[in-house]
PDB file of N, CA and C in Angstrom:
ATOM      1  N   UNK A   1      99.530 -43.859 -39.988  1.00  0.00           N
ATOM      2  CA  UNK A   1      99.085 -42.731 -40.784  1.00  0.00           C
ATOM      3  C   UNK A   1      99.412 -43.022 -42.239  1.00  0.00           C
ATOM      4  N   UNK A   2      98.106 -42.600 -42.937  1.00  0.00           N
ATOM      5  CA  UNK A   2      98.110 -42.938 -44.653  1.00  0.00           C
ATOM      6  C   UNK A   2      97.987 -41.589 -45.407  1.00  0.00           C
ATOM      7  N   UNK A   3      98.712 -41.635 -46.594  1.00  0.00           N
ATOM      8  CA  UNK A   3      98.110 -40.908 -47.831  1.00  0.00           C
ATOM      9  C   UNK A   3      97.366 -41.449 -48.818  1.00  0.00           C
ATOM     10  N   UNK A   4      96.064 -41.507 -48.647  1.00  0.00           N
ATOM     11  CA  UNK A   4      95.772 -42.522 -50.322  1.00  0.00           C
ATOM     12  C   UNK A   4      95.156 -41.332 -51.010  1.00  0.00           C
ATOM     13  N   UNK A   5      95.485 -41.267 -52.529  1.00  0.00           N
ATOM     14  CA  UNK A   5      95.015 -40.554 -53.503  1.00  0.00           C
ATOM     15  C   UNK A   5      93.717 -41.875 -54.280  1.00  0.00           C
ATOM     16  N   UNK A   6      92.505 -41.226 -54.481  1.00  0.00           N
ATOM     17  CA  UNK A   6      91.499 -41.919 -55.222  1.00  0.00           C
ATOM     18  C   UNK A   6      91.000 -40.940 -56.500  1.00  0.00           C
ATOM     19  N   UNK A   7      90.793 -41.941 -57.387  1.00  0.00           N
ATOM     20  CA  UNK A   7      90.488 -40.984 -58.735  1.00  0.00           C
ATOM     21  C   UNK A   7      89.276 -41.512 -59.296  1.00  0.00           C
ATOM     22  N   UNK A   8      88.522 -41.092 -59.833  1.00  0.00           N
ATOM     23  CA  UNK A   8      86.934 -41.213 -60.542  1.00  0.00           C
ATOM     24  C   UNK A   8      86.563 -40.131 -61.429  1.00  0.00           C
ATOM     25  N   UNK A   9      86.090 -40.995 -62.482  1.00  0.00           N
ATOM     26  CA  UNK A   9      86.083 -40.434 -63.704  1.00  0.00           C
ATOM     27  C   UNK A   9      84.611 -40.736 -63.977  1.00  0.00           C
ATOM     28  N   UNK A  10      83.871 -39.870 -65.106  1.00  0.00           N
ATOM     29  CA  UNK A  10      82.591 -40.315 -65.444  1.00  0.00           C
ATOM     30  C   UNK A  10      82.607 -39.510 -66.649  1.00  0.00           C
ATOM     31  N   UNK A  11      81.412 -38.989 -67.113  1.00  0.00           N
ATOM     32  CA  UNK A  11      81.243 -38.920 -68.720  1.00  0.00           C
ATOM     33  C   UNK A  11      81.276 -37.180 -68.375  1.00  0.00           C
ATOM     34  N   UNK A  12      80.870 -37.040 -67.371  1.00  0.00           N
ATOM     35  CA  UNK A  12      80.984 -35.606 -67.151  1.00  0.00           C
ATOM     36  C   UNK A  12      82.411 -34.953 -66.178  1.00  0.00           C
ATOM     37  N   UNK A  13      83.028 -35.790 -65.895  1.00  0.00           N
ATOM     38  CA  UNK A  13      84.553 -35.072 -66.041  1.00  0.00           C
ATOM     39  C   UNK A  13      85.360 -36.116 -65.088  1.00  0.00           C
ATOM     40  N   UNK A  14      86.702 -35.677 -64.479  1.00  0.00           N
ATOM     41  CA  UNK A  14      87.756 -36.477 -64.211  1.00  0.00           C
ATOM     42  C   UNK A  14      88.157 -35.687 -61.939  1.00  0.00           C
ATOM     43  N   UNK A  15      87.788 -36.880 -61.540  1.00  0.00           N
ATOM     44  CA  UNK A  15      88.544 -35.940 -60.063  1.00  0.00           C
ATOM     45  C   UNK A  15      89.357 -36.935 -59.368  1.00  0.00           C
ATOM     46  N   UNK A  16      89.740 -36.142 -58.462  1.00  0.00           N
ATOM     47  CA  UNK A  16      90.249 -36.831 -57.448  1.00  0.00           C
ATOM     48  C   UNK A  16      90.948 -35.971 -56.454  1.00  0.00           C
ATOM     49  N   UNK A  17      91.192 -36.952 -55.132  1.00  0.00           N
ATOM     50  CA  UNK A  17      90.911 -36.713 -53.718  1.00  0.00           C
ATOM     51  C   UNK A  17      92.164 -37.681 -52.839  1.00  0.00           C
ATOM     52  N   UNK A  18      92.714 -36.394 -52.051  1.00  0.00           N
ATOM     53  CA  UNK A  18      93.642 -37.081 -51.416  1.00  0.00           C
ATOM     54  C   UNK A  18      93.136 -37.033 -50.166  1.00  0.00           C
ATOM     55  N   UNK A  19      93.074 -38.113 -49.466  1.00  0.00           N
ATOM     56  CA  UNK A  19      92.865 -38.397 -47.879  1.00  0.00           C
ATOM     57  C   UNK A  19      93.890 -38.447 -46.917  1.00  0.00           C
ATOM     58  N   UNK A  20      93.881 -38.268 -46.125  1.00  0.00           N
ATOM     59  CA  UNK A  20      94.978 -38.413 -44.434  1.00  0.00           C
ATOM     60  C   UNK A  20      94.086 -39.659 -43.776  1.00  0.00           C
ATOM     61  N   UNK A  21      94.765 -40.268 -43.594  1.00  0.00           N
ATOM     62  CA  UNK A  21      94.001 -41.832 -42.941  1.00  0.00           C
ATOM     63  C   UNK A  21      94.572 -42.075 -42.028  1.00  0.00           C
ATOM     64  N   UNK A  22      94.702 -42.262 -40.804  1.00  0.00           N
ATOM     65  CA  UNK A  22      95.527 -42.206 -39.219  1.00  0.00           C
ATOM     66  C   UNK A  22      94.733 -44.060 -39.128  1.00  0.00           C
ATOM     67  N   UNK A  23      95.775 -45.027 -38.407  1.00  0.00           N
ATOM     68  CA  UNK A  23      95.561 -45.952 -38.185  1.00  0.00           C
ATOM     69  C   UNK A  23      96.583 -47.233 -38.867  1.00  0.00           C
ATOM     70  N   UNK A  24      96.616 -48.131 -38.182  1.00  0.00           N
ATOM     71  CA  UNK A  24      97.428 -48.975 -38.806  1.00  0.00           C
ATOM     72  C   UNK A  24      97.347 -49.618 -40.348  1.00  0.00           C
ATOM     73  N   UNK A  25      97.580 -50.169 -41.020  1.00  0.00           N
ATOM     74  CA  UNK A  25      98.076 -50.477 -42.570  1.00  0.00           C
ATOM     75  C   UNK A  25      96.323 -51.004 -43.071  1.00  0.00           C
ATOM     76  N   UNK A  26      96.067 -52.033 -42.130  1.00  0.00           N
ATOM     77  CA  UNK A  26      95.118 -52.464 -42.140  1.00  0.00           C
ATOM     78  C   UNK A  26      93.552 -51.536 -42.575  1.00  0.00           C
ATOM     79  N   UNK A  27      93.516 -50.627 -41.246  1.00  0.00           N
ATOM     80  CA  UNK A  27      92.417 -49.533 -41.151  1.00  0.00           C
ATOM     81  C   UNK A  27      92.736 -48.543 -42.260  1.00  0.00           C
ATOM     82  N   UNK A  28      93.811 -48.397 -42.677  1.00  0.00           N
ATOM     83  CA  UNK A  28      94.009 -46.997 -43.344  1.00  0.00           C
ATOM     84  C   UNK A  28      93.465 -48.366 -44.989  1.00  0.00           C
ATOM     85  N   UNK A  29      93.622 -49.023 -45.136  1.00  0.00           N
ATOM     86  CA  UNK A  29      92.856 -49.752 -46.478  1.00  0.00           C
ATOM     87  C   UNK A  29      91.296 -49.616 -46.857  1.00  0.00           C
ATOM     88  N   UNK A  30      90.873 -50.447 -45.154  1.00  0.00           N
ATOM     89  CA  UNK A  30      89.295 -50.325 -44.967  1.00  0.00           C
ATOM     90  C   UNK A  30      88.561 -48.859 -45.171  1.00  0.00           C
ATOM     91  N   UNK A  31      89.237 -48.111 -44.536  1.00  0.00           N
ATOM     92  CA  UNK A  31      88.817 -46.537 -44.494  1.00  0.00           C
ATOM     93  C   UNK A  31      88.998 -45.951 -46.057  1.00  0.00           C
ATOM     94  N   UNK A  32      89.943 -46.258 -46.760  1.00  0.00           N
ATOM     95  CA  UNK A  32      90.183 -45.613 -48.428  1.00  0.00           C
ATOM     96  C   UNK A  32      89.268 -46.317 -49.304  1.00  0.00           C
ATOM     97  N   UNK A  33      88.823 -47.991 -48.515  1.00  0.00           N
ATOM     98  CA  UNK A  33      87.770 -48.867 -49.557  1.00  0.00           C
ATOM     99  C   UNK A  33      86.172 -48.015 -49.209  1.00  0.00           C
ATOM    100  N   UNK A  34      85.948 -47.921 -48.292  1.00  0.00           N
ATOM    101  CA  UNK A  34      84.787 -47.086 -47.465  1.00  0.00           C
ATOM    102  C   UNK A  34      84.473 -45.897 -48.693  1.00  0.00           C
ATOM    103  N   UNK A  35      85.660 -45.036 -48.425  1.00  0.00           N
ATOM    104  CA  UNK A  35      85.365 -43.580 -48.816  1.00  0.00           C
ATOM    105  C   UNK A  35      85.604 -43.603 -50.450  1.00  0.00           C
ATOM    106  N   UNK A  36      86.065 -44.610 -50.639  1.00  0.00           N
ATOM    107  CA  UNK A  36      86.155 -44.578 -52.393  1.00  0.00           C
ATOM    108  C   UNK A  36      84.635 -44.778 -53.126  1.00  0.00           C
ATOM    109  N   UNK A  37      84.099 -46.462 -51.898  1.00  0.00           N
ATOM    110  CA  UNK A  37      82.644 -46.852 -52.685  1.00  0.00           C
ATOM    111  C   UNK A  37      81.685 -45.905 -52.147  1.00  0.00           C
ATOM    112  N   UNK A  38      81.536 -44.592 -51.194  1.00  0.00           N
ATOM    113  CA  UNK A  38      80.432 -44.171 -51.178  1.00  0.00           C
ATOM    114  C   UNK A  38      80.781 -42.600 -51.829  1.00  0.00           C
ATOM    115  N   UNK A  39      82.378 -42.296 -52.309  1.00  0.00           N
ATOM    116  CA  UNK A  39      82.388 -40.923 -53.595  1.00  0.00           C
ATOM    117  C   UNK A  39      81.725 -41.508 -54.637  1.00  0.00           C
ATOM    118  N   UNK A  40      81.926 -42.957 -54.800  1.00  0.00           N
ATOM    119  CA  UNK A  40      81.455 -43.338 -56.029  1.00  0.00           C
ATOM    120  C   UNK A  40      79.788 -43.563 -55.856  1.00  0.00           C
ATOM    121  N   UNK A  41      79.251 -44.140 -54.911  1.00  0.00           N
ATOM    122  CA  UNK A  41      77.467 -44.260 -54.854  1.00  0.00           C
ATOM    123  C   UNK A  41      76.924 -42.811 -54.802  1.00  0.00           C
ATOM    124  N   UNK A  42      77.843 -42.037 -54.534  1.00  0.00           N
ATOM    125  CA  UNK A  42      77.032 -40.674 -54.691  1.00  0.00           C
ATOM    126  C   UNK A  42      77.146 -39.776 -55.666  1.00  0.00           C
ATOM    127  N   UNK A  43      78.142 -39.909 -56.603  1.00  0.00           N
ATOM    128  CA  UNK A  43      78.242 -39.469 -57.481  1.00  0.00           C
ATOM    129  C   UNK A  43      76.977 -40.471 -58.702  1.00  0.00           C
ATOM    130  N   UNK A  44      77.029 -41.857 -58.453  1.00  0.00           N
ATOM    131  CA  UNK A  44      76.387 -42.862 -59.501  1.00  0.00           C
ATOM    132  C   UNK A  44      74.875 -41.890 -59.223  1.00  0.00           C
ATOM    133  N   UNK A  45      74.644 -41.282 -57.871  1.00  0.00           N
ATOM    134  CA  UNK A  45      73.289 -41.632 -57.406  1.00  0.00           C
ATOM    135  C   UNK A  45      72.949 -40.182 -57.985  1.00  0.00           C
ATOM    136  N   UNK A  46      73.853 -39.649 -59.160  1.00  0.00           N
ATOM    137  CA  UNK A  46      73.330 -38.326 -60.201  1.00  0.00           C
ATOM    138  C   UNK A  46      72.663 -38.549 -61.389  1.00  0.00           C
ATOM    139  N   UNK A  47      72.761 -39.765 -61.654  1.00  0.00           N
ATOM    140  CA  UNK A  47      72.554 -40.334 -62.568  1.00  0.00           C
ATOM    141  C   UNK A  47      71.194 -41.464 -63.094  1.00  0.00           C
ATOM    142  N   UNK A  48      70.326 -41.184 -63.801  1.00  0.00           N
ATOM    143  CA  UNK A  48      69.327 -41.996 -64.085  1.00  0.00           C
ATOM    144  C   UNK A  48      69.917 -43.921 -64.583  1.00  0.00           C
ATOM    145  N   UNK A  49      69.309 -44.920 -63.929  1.00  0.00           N
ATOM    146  CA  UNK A  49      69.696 -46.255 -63.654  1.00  0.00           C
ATOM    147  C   UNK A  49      69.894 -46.577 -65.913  1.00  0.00           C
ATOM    148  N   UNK A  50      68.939 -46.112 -66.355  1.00  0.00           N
ATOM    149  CA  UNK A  50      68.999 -46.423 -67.915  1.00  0.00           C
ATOM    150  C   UNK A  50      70.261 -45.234 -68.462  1.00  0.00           C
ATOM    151  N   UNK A  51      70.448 -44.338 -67.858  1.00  0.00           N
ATOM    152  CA  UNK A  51      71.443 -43.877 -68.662  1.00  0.00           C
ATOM    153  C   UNK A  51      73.072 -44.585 -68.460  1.00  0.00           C
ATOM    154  N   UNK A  52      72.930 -44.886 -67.482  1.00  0.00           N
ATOM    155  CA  UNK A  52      74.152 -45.839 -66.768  1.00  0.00           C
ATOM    156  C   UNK A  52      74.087 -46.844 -67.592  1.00  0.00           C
ATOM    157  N   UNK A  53      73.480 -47.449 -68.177  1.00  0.00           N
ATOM    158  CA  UNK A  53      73.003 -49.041 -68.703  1.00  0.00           C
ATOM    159  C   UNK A  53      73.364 -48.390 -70.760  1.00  0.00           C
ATOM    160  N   UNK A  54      72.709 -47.718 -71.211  1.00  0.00           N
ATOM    161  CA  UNK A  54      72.841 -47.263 -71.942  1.00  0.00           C
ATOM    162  C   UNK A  54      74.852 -46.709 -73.046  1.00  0.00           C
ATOM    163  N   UNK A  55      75.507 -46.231 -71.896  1.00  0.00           N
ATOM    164  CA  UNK A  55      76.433 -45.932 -71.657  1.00  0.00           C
ATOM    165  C   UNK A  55      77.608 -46.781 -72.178  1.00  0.00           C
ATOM    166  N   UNK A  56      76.866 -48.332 -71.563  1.00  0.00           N
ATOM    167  CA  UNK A  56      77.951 -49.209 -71.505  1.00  0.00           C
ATOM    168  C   UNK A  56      78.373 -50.054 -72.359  1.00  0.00           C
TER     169      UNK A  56
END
């Protein structure tokens, strides 16, 4: 059993998210890498591809 805290930030504000992750050291990593890259593809996926580009 895990606690991971994940944080993400963008131009329109600051969050973050604590998870309970049950599983050995290993799974509780895979599972926080999982749920980090798809808060983040869904949050990106608010966003027009040139304003992202623009931005940077």
């Amino acid at each position: 059993m895990g606690t991971v805290y994940l944080g993400y930030a963008s131009p329109s504000g600051v969050w973050s998210r604590r998870l309970f992750v049950s599983g050995d050291r290993l799974q509780v990593k895979v599972r926080a890498v999982n749920t980090a890259l798809d808060w983040m593809r869904r949050n990106l996926n608010k966003y027009c591809v040139e304003d992202l580009i623009q931005g940077a």
